[in-house]
C-alpha atoms as a PDB file:
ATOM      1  CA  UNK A   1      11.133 -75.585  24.399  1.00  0.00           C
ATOM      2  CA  UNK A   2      13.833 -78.047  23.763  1.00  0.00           C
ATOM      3  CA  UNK A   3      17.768 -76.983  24.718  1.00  0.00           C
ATOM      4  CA  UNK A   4      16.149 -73.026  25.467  1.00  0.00           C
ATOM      5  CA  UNK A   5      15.682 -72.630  21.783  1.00  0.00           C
ATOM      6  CA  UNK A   6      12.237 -71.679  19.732  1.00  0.00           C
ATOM      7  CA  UNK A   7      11.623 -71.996  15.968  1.00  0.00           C
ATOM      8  CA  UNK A   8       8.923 -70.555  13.977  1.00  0.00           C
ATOM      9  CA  UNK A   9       8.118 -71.782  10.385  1.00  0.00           C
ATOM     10  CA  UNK A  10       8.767 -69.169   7.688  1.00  0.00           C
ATOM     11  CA  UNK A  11       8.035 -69.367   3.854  1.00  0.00           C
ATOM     12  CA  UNK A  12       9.810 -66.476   1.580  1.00  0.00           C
ATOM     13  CA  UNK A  13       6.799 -64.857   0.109  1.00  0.00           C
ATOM     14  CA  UNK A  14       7.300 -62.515  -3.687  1.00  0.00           C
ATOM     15  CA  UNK A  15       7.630 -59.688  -1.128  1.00  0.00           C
ATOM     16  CA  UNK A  16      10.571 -61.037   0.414  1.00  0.00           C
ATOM     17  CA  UNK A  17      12.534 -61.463  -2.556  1.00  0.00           C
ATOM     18  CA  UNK A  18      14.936 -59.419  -4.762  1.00  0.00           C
ATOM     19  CA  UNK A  19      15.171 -59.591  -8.503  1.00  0.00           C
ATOM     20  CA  UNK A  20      17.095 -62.856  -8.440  1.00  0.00           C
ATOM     21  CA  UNK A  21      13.883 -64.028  -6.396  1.00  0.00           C
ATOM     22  CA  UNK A  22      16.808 -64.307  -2.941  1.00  0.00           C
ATOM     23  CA  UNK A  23      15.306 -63.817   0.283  1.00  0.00           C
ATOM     24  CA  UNK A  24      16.413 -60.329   1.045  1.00  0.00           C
ATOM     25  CA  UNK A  25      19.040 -60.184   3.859  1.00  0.00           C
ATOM     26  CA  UNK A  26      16.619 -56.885   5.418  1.00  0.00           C
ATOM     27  CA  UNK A  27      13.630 -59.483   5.680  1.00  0.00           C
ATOM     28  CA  UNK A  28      15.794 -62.391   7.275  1.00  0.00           C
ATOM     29  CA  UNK A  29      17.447 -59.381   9.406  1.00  0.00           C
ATOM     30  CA  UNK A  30      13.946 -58.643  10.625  1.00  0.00           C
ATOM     31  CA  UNK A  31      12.142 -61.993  10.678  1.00  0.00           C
ATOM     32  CA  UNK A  32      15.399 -62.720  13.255  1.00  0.00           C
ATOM     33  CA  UNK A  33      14.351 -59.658  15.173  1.00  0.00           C
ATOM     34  CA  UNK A  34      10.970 -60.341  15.685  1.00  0.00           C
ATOM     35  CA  UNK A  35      11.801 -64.308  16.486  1.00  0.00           C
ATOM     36  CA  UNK A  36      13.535 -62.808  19.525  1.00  0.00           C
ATOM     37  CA  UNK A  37      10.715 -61.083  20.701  1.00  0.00           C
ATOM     38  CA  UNK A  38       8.593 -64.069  20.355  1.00  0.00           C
ATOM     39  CA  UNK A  39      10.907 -66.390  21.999  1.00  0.00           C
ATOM     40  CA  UNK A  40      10.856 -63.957  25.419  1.00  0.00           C
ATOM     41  CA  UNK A  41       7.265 -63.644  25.178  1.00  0.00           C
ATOM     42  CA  UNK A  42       6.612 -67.282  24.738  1.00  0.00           C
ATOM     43  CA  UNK A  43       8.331 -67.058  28.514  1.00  0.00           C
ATOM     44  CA  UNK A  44       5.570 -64.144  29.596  1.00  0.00           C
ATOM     45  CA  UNK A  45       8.711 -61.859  28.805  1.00  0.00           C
ATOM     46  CA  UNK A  46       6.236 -58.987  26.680  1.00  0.00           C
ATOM     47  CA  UNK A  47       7.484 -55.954  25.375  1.00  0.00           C
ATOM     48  CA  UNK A  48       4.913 -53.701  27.311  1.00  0.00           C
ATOM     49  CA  UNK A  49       5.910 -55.580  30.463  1.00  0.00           C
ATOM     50  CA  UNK A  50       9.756 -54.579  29.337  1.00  0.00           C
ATOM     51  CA  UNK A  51       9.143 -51.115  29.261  1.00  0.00           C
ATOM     52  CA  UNK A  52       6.824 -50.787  32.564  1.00  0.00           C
ATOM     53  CA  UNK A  53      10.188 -52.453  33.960  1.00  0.00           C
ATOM     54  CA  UNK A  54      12.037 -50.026  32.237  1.00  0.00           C
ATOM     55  CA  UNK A  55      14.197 -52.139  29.682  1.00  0.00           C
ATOM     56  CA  UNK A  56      14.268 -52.596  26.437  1.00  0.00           C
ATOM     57  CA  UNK A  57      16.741 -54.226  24.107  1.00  0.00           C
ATOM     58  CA  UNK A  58      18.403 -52.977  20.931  1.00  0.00           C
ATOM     59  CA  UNK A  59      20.151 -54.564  18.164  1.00  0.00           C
ATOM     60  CA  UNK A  60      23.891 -53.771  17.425  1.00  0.00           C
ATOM     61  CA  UNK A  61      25.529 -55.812  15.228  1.00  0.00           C
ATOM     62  CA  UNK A  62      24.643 -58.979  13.065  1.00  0.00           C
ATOM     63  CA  UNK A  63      26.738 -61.423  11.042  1.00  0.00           C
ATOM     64  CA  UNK A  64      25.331 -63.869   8.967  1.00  0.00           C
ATOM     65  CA  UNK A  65      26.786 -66.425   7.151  1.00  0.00           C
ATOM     66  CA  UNK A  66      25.032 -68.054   4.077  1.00  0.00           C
ATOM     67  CA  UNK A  67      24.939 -71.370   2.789  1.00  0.00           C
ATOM     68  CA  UNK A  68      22.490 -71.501   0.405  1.00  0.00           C
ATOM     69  CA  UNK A  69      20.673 -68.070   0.073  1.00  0.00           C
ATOM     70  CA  UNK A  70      16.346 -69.045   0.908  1.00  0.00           C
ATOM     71  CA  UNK A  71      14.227 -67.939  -2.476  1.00  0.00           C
ATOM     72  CA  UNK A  72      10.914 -67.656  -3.350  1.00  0.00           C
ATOM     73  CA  UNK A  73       8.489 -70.024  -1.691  1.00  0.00           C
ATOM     74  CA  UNK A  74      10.794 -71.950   0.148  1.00  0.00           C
ATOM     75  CA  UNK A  75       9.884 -72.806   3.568  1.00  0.00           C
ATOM     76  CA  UNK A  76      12.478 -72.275   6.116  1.00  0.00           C
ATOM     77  CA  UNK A  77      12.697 -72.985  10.180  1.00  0.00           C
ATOM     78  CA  UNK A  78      14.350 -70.281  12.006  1.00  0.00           C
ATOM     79  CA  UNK A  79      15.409 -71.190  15.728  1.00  0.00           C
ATOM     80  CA  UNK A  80      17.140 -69.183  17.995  1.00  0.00           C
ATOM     81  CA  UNK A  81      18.279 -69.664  21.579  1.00  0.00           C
ATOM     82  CA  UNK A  82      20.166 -67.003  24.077  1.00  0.00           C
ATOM     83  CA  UNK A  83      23.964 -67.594  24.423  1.00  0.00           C
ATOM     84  CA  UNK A  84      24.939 -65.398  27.503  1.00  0.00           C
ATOM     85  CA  UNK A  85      26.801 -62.150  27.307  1.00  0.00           C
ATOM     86  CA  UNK A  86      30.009 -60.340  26.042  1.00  0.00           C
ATOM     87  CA  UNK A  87      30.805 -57.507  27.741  1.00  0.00           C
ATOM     88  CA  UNK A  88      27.861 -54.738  28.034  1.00  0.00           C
ATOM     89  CA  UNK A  89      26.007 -57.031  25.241  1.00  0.00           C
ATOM     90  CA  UNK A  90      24.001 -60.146  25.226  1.00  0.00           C
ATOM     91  CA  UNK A  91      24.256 -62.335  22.612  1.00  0.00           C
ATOM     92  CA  UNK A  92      21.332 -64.378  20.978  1.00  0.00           C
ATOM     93  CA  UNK A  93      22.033 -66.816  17.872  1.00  0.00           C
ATOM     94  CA  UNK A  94      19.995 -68.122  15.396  1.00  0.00           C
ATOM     95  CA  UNK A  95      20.001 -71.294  12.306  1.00  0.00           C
ATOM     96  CA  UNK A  96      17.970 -71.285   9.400  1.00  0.00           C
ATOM     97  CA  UNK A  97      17.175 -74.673   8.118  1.00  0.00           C
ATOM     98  CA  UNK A  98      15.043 -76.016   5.040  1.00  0.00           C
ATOM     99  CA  UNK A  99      12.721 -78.881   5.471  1.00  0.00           C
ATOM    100  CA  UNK A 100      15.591 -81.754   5.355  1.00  0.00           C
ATOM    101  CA  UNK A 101      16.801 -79.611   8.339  1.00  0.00           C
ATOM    102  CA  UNK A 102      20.284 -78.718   6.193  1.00  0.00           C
ATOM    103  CA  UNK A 103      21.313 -75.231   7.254  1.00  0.00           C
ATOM    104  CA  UNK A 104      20.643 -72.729   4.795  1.00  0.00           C
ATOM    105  CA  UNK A 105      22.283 -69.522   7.090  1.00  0.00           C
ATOM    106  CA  UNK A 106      23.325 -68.956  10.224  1.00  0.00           C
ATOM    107  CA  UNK A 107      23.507 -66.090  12.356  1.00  0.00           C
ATOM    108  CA  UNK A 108      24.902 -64.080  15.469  1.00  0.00           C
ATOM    109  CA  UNK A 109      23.452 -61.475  16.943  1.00  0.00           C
ATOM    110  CA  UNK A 110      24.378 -58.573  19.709  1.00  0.00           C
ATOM    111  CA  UNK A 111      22.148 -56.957  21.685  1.00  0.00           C
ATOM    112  CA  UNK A 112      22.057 -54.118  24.053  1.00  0.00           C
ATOM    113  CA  UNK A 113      20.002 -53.142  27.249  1.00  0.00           C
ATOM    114  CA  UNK A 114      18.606 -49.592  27.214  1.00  0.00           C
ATOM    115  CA  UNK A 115      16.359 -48.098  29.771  1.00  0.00           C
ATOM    116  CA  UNK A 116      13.502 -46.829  27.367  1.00  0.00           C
ATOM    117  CA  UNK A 117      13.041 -43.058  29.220  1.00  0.00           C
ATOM    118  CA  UNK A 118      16.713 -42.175  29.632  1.00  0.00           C
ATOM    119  CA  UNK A 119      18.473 -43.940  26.604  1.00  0.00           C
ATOM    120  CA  UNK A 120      20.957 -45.319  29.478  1.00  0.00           C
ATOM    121  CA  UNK A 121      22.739 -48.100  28.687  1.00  0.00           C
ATOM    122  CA  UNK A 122      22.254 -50.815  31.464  1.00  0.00           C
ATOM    123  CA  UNK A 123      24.350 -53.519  32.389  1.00  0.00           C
ATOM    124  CA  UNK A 124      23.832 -57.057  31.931  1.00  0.00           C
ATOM    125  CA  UNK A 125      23.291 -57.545  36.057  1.00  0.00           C
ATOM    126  CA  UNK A 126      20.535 -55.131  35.762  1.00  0.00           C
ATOM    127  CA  UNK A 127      18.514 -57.335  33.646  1.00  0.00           C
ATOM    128  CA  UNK A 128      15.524 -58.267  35.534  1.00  0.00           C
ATOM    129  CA  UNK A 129      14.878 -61.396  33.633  1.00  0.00           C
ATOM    130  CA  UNK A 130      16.594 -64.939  33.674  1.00  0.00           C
ATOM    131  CA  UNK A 131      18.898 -65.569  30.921  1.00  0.00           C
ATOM    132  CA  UNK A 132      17.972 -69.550  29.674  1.00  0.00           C
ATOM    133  CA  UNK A 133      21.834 -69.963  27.749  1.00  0.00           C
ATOM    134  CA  UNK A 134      22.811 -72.323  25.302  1.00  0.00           C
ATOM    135  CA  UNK A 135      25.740 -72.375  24.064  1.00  0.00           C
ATOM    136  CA  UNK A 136      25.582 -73.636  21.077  1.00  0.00           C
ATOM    137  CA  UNK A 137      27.720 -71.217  18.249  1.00  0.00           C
ATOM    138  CA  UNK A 138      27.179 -70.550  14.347  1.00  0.00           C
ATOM    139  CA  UNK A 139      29.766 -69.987  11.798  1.00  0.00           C
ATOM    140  CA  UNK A 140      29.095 -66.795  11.818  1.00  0.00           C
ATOM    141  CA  UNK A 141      30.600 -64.241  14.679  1.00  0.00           C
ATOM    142  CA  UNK A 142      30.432 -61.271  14.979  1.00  0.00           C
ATOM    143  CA  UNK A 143      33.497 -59.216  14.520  1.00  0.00           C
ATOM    144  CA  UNK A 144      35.271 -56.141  14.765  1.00  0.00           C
ATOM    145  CA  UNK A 145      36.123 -54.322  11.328  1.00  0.00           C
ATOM    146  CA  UNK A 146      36.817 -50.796   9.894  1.00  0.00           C
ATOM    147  CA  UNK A 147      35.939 -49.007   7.201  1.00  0.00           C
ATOM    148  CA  UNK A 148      38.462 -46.054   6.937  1.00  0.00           C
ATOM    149  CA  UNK A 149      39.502 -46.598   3.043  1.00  0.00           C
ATOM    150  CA  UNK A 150      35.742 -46.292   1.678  1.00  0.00           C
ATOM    151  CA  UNK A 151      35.167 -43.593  -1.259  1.00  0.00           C
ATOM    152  CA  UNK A 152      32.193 -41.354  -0.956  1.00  0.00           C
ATOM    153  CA  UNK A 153      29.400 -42.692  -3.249  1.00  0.00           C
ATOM    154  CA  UNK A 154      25.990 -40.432  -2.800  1.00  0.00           C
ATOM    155  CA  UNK A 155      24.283 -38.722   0.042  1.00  0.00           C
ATOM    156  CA  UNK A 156      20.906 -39.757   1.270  1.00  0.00           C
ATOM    157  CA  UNK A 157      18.186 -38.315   3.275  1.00  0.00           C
ATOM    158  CA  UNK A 158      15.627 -40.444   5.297  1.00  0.00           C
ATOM    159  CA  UNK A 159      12.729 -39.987   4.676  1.00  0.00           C
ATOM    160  CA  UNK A 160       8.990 -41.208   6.120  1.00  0.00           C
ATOM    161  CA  UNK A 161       8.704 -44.689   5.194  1.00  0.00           C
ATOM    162  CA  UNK A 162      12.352 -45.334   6.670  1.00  0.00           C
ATOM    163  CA  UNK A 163      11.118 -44.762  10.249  1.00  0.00           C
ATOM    164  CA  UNK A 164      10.066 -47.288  12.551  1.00  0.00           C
ATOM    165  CA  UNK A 165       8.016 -46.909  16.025  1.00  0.00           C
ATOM    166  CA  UNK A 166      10.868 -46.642  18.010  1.00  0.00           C
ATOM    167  CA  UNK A 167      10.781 -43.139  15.865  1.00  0.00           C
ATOM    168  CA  UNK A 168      14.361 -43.747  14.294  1.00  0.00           C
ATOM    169  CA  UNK A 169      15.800 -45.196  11.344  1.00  0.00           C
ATOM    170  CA  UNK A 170      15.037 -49.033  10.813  1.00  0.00           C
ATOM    171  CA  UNK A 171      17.740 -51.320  10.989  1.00  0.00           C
ATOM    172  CA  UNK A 172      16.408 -52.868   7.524  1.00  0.00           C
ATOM    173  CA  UNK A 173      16.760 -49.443   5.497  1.00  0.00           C
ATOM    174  CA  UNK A 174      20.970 -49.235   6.401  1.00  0.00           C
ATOM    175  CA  UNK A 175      20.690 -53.280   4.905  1.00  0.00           C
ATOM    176  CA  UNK A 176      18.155 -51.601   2.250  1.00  0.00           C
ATOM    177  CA  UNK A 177      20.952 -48.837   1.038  1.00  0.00           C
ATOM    178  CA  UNK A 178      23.621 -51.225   0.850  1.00  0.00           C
ATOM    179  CA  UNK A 179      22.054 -53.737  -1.601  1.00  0.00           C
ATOM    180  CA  UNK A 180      20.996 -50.333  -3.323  1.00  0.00           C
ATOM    181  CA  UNK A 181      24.644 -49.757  -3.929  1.00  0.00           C
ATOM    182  CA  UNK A 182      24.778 -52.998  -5.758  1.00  0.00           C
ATOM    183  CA  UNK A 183      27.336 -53.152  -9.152  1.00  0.00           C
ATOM    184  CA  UNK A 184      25.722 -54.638 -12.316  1.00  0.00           C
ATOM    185  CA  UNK A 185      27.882 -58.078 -10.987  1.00  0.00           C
ATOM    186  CA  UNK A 186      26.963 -57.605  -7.605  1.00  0.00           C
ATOM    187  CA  UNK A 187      22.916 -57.573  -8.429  1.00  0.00           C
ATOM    188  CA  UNK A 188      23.753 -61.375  -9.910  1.00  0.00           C
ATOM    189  CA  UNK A 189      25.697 -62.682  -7.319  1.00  0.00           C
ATOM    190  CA  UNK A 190      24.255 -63.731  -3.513  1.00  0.00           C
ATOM    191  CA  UNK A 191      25.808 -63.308  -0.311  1.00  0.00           C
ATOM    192  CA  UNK A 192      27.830 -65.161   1.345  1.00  0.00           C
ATOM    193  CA  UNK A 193      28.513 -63.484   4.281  1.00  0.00           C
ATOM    194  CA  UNK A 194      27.131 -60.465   5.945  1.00  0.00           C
ATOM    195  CA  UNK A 195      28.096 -58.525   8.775  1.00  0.00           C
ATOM    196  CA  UNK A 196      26.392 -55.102  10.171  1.00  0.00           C
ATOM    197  CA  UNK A 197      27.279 -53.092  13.312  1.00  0.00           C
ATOM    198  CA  UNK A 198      24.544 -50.208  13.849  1.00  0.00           C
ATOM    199  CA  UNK A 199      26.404 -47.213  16.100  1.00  0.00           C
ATOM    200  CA  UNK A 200      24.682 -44.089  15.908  1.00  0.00           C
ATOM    201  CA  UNK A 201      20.817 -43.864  15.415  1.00  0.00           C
ATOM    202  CA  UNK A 202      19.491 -41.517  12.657  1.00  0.00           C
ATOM    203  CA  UNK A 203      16.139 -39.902  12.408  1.00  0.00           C
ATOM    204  CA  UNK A 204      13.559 -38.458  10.128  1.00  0.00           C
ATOM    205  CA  UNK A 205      14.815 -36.097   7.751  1.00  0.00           C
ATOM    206  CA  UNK A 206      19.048 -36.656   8.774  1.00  0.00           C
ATOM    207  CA  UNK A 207      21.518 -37.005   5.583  1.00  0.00           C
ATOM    208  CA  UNK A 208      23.914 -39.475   5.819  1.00  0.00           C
ATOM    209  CA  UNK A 209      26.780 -39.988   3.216  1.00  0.00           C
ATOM    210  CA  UNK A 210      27.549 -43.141   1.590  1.00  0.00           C
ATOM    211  CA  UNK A 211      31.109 -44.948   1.114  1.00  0.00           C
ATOM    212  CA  UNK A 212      31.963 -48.216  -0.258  1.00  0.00           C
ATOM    213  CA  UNK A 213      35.685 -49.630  -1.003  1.00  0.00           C
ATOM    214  CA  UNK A 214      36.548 -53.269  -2.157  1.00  0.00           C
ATOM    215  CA  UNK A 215      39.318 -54.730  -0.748  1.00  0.00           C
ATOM    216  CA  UNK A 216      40.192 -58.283  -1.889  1.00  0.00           C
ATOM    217  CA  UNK A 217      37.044 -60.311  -1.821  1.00  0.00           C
ATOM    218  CA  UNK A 218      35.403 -57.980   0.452  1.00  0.00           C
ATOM    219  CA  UNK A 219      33.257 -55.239   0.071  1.00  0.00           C
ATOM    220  CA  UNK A 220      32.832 -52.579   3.017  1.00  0.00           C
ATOM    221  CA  UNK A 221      30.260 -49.929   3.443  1.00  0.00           C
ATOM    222  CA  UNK A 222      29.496 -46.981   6.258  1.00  0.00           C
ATOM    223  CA  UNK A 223      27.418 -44.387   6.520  1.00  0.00           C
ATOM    224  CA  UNK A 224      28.396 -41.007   8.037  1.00  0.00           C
ATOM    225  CA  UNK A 225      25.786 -38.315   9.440  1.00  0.00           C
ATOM    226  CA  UNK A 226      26.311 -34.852   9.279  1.00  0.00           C
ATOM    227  CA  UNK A 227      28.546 -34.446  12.126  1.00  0.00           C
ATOM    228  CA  UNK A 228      30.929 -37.631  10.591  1.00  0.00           C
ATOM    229  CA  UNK A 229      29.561 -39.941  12.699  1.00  0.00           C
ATOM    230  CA  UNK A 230      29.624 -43.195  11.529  1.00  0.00           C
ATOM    231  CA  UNK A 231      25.557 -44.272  11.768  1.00  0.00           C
ATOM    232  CA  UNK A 232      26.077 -47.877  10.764  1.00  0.00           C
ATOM    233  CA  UNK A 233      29.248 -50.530   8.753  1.00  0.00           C
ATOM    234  CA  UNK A 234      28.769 -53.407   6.818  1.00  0.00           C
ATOM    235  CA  UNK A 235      31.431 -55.872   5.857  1.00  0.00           C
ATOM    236  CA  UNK A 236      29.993 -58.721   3.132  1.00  0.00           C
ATOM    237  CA  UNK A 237      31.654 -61.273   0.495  1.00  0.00           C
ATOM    238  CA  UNK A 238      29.445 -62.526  -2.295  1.00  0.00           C
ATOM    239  CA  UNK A 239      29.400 -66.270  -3.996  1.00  0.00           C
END
């Protein structure tokens, strides 16, 4: 494992892709997901083994930033390596690269540590694993960011399909209802940069509301449940 990191080859398959055949920023949201699991059990660091310990971790925000949106058949190299923590959150980054190794996106990730029984939030001391850092950064950061001005748009309601086994809303279907809010323009353009905080889980059957607001080159998006709770953000800038 050179420098703490571990890559995995990927190739964007037809299901990955959106109309303009783009690698869809759900997919690369969850290939980088999964390519942090592998990474800690490549160390004997399983999931089941997690749990029995009483620990699991859970994404919070992403930012990516794109330099070449991946299409259709295009083989990329994702690597990602553990950079330490931030407060109550450990961060993990990630790179990937096409076959010349040029970067294609980059990304930063922040994670939390949850005790899987209570929901309790646990600090970073409490984490009964060794962290292997590098500290090696990415264009993108994560950031703060608000989305006050946004106009309501629709409602929607969450339905089977939406659900993961962790029994509440995917991250992938908040990334999933923001391309859905796509412009005519928009659905012709690719990202640039992307940026999602997730902040209040949702489950089977909830209704959240919608809002999007441009401001500049910037489009923001949030979802509210029921009680105006904001469920997730998204801050992203197109090419």
């Amino acid at each position: 494992m050179e420098e703490y990191k571990f890559t995995v080859q990927y190739r964007v398959e037809f299901a990955d892709s959106d109309s303009k055949y783009d690698l869809k920023t759900q997919t690369l949201v969850a290939w980088a997901s999964e390519l942090a699991g592998d990474h800690l059990r490549s160390r004997n660091i399983t999931r089941e083994q997690m749990i029995i310990d009483g620990q699991v971790f859970l994404l919070t925000r992403v930012a990516i930033h794109y330099e070449k949106v991946p299409s259709y058949m295009d083989n990329i190299y994702l690597t990602t390596w553990e950079c330490g923590t931030k407060g109550s959150q450990f961060v993990r980054r990630f790179t990937a690269k096409d076959k010349s190794g040029n970067i294609l996106a980059d990304i930063e990730t922040y994670w939390i540590l949850v005790d899987p029984a209570s929901h309790k939030i646990l600090r970073p001391g409490e984490y009964a694993y060794e962290l292997l850092i590098n500290s090696d950064t990415t264009t993108a950061r994560v950031e703060k960011f608000k989305t006050d001005t946004a106009e309501f748009i629709k409602d929607y309601t969450f339905v089977y399909s939406d659900i993961d086994p962790n029994r509440h809303v995917n991250n992938g279907t908040y990334i999933r209802l923001v391309t859905d809010l796509f412009g005519e323009n928009e659905q012709e353009r690719h990202f640039k940069d992307f940026a999602i905080n997730f902040i209040h889980e949702s489950r089977l059957g909830e209704t959240i509301s919608l809002y999007k607001t441009v401001i500049d080159n910037e489009v923001y998006v949030a979802g509210k449940n029921a009680e105006d709770k904001t469920c997730f953000e998204v801050k992203y800038s197109l090419m």
